[in-house]
N, C-alpha and C. Protein backbone atom coordinates (compact mmCIF):
# COMPACT_ATOMS: atom_id res chain seq x y z
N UNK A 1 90.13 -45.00 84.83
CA UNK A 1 90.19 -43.98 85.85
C UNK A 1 90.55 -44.61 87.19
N UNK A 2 91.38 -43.96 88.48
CA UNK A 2 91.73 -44.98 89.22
C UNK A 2 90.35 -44.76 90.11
N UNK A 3 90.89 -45.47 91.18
CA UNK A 3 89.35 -45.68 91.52
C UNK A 3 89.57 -44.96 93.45
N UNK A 4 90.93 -44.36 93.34
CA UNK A 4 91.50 -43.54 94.74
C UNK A 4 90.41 -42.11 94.69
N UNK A 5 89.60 -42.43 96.22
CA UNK A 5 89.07 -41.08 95.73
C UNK A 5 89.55 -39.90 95.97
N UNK A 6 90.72 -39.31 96.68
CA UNK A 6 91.36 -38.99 97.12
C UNK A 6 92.26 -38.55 95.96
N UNK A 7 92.82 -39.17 95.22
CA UNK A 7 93.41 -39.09 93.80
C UNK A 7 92.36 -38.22 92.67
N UNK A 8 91.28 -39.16 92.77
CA UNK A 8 90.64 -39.15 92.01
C UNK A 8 89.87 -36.86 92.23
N UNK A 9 90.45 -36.70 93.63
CA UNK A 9 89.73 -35.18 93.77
C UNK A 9 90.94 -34.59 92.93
N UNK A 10 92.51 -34.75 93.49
CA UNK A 10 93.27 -34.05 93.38
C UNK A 10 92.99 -33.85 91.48
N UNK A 11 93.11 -35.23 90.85
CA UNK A 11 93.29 -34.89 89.33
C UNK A 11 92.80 -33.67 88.98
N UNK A 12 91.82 -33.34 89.33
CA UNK A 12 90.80 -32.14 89.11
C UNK A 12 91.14 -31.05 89.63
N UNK A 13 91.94 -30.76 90.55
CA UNK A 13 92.49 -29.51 90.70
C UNK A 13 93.04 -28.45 89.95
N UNK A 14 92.97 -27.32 90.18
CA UNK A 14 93.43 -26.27 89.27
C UNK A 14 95.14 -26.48 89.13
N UNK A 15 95.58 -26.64 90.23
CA UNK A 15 97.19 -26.94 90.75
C UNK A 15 97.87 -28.30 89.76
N UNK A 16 96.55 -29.32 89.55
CA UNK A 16 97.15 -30.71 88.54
C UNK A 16 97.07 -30.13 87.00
N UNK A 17 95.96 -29.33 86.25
CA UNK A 17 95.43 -28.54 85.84
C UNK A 17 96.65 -27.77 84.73
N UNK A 18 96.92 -27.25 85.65
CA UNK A 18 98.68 -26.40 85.06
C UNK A 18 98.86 -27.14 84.75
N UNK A 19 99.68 -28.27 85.81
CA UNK A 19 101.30 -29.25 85.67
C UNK A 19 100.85 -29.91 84.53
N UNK A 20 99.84 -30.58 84.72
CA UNK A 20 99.52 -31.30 83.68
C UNK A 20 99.79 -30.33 81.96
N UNK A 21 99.30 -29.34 81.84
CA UNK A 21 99.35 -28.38 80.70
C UNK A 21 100.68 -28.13 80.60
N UNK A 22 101.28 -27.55 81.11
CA UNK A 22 102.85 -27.44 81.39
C UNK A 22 103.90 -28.72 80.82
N UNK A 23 103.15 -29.74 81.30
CA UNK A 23 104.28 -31.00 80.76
C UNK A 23 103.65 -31.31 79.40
N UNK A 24 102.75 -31.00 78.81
CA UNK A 24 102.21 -31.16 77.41
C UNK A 24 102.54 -30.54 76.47
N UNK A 25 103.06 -29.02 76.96
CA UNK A 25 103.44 -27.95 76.31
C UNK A 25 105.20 -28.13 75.76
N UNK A 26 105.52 -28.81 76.79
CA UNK A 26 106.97 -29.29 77.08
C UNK A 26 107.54 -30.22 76.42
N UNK A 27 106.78 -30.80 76.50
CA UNK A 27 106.47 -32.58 75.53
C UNK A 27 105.35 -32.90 74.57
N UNK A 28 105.26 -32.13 73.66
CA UNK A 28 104.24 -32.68 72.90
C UNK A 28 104.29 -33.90 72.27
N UNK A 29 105.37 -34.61 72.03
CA UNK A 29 105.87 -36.25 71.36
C UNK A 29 105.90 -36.46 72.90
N UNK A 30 104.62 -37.99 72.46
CA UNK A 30 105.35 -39.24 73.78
C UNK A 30 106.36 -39.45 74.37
N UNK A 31 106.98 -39.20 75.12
CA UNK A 31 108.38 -39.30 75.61
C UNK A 31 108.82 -40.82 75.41
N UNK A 32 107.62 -41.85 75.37
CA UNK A 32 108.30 -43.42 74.94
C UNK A 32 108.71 -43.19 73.83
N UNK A 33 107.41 -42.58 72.60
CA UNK A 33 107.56 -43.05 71.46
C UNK A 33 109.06 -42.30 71.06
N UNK A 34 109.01 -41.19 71.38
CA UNK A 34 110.71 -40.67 71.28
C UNK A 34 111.95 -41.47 71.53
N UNK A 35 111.31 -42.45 72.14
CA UNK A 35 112.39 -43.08 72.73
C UNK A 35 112.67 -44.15 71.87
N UNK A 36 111.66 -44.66 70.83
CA UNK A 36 111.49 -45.38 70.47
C UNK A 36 112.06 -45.08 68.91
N UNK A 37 112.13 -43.58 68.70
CA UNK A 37 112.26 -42.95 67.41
C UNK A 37 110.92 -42.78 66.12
N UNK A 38 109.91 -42.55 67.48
CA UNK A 38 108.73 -42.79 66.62
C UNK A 38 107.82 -41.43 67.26
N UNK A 39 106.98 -41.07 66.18
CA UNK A 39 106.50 -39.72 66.95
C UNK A 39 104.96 -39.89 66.92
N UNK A 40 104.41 -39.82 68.18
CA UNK A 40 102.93 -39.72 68.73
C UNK A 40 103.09 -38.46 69.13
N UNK A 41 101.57 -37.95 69.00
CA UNK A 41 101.53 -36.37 70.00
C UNK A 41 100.92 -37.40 71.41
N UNK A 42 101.23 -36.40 72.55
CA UNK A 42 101.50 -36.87 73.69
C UNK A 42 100.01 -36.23 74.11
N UNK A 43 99.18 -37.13 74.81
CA UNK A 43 98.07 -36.77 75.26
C UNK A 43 97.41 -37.02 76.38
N UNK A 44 98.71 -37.73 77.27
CA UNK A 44 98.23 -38.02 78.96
C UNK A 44 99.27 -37.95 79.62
N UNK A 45 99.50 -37.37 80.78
CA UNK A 45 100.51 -37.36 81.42
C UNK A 45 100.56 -38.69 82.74
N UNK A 46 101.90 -39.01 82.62
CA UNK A 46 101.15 -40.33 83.47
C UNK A 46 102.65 -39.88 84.74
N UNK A 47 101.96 -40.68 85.84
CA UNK A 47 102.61 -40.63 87.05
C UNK A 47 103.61 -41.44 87.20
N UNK A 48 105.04 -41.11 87.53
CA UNK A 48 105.95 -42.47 86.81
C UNK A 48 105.77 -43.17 88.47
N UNK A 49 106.24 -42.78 89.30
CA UNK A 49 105.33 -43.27 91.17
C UNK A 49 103.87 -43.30 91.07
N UNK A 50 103.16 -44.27 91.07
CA UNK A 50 101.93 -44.44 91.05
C UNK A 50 101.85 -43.30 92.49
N UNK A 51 100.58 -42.17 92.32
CA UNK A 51 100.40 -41.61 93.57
C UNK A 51 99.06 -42.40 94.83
N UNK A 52 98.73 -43.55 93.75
CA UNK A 52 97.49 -44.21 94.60
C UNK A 52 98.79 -45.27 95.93
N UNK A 53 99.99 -45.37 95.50
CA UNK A 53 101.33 -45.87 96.36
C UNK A 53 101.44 -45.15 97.99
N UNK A 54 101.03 -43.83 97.81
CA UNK A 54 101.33 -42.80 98.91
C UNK A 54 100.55 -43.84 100.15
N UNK A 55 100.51 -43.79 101.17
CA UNK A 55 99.75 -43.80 102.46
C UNK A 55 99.29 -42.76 103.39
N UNK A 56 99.54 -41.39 103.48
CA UNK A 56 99.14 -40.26 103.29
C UNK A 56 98.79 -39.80 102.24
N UNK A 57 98.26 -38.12 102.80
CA UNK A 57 97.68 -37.39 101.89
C UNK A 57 98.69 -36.24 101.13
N UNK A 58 99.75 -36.54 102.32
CA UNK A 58 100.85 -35.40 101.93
C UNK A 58 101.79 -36.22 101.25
N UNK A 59 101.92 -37.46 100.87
CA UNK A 59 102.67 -38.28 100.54
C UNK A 59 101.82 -38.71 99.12
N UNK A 60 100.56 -38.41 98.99
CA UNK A 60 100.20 -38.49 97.95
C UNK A 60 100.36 -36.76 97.13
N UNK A 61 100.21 -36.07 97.75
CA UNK A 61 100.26 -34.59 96.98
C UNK A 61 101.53 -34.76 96.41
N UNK A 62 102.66 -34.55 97.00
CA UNK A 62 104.26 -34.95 96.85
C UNK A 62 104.23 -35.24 95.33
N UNK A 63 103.53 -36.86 95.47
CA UNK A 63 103.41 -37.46 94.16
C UNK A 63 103.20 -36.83 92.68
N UNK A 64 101.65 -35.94 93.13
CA UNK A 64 100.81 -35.93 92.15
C UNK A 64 101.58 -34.40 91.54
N UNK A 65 101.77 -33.69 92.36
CA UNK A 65 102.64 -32.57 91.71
C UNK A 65 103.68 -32.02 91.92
N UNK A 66 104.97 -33.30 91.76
CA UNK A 66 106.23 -33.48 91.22
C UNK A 66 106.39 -33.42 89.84
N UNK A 67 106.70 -32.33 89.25
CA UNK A 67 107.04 -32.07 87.90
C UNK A 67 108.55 -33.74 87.46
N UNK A 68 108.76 -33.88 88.82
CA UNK A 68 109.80 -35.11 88.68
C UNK A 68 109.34 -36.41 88.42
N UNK A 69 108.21 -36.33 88.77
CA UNK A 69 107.19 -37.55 88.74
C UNK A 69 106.51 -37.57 87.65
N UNK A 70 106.18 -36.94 86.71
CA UNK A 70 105.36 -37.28 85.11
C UNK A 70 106.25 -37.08 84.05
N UNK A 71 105.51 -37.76 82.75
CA UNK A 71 106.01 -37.90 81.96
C UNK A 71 104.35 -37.86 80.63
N UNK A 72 105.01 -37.19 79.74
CA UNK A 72 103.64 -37.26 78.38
C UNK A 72 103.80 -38.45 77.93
N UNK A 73 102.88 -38.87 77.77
CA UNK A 73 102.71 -40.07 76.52
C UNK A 73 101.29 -39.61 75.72
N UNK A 74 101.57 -41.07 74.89
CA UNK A 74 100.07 -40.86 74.07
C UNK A 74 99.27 -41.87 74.66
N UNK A 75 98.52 -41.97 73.86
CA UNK A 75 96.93 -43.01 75.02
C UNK A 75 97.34 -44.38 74.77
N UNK A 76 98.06 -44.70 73.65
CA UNK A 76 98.69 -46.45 73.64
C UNK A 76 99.72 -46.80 74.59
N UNK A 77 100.61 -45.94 74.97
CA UNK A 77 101.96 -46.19 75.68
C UNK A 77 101.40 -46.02 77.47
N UNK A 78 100.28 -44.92 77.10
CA UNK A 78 99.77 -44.95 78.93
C UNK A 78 99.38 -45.88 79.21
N UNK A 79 98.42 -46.77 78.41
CA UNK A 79 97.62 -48.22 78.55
C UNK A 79 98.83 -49.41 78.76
N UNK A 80 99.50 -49.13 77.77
CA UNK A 80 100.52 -50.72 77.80
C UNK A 80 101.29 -50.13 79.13
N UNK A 81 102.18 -49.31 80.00
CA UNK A 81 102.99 -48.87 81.23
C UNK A 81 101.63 -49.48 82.42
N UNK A 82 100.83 -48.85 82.31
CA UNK A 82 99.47 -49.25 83.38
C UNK A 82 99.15 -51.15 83.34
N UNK A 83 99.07 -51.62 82.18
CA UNK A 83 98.71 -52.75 82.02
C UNK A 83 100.54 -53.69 82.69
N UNK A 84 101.79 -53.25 82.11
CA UNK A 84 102.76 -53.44 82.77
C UNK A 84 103.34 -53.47 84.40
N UNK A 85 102.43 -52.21 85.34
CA UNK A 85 102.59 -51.85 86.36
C UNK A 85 101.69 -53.24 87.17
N UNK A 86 100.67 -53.71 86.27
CA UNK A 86 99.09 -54.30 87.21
C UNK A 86 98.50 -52.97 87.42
N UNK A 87 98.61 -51.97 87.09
CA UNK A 87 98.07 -50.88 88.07
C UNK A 87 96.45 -51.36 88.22
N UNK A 88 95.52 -50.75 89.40
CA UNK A 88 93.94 -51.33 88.99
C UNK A 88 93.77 -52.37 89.16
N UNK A 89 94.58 -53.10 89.36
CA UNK A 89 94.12 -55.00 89.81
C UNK A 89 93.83 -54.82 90.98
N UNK A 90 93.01 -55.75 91.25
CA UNK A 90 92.46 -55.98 92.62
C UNK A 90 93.72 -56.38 93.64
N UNK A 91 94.49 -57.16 93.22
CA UNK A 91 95.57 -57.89 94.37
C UNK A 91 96.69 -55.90 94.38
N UNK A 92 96.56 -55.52 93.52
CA UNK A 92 97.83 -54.38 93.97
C UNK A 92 96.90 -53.53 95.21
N UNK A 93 95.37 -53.05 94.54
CA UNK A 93 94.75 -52.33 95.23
C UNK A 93 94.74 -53.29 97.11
N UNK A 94 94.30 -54.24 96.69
CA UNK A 94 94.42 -55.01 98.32
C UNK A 94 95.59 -54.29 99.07
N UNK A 95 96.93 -55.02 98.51
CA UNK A 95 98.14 -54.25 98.92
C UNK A 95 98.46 -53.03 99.48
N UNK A 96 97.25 -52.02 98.75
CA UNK A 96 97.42 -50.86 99.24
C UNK A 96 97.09 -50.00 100.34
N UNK A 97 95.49 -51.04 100.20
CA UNK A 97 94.62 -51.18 101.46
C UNK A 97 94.90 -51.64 102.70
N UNK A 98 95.71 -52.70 102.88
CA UNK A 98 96.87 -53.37 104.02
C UNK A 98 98.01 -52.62 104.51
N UNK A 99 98.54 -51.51 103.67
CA UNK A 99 99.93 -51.18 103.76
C UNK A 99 98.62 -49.68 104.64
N UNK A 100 97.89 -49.19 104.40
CA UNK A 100 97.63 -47.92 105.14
C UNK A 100 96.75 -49.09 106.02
N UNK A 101 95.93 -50.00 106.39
CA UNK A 101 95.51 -50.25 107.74
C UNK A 101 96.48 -50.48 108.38
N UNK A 102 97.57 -51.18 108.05
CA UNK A 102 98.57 -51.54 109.33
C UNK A 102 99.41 -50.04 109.35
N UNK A 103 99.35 -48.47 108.97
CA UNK A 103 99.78 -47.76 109.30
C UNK A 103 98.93 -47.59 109.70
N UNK A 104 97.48 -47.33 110.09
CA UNK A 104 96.89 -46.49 111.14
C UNK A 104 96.93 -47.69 112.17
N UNK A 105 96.73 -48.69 112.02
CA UNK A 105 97.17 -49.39 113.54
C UNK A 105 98.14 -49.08 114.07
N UNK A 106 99.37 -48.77 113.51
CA UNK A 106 100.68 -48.27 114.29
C UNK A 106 100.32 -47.43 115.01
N UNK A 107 99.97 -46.27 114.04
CA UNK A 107 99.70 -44.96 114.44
C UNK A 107 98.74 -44.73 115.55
N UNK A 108 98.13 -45.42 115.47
CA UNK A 108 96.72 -45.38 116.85
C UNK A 108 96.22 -46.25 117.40
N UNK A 109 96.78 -47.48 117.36
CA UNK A 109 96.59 -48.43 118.42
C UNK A 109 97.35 -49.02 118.73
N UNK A 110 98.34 -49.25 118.68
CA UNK A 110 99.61 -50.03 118.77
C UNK A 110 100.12 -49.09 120.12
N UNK A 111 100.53 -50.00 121.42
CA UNK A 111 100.86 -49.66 122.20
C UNK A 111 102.07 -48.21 122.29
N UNK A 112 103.02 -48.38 121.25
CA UNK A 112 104.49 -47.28 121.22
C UNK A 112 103.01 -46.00 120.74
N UNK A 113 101.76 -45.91 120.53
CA UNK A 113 101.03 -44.39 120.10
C UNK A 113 101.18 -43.95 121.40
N UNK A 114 100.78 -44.35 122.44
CA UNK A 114 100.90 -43.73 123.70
C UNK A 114 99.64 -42.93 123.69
N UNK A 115 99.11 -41.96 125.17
CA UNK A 115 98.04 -41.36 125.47
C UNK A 115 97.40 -40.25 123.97
């Protein structure tokens, strides 16, 4: 589970809720294993833009419900793409944590914020 809490509200929304149902309905075969010529039923929809990436909140919504942005898989192909990404490592999460403090320093302390 990621560990964005922010992410972690949206998953739960009625709005992820659909999309999520919607792309299952759409894709019931893994879209890898299809790819692969092999057929899994598809049982997670995964984010092909990690949305924990965003630095906003509107830059994370964007993410999370872009019908352009997911894809079905089954629970082996979500694990091996996640384990491929690093997703959840401590050094990406750092990264992520750095990339939004030095945007709110821009944004609000950095001399060009002005009064």
């Amino acid at each position: 589970m990621a560990k964005n809490e922010t992410y972690n509200k949206l998953i739960h929304t009625t709005r992820w809720l659909r999309l999520r149902k919607q792309v299952l309905n759409e894709h019931p075969i893994c879209q890898m294993c299809e790819a692969e010529r092999r057929v899994s039923a598809a049982t997670e929809v995964h984010h092909i833009v990690p949305c924990e990436t965003a630095t906003t909140m509107r830059e994370m919504q964007a993410l999370m419900f872009d019908p352009h942005n997911v894809m079905a898989l089954c629970h082996k192909h979500h694990q091996e793409v996640h384990t491929q990404m690093g997703k959840g490592g401590k050094e990406e999460r750092r990264k992520r944590a750095d990339k939004r403090l030095q945007n709110f320093v821009k944004k609000f302390l950095s001399d060009e914020a002005g009064p």
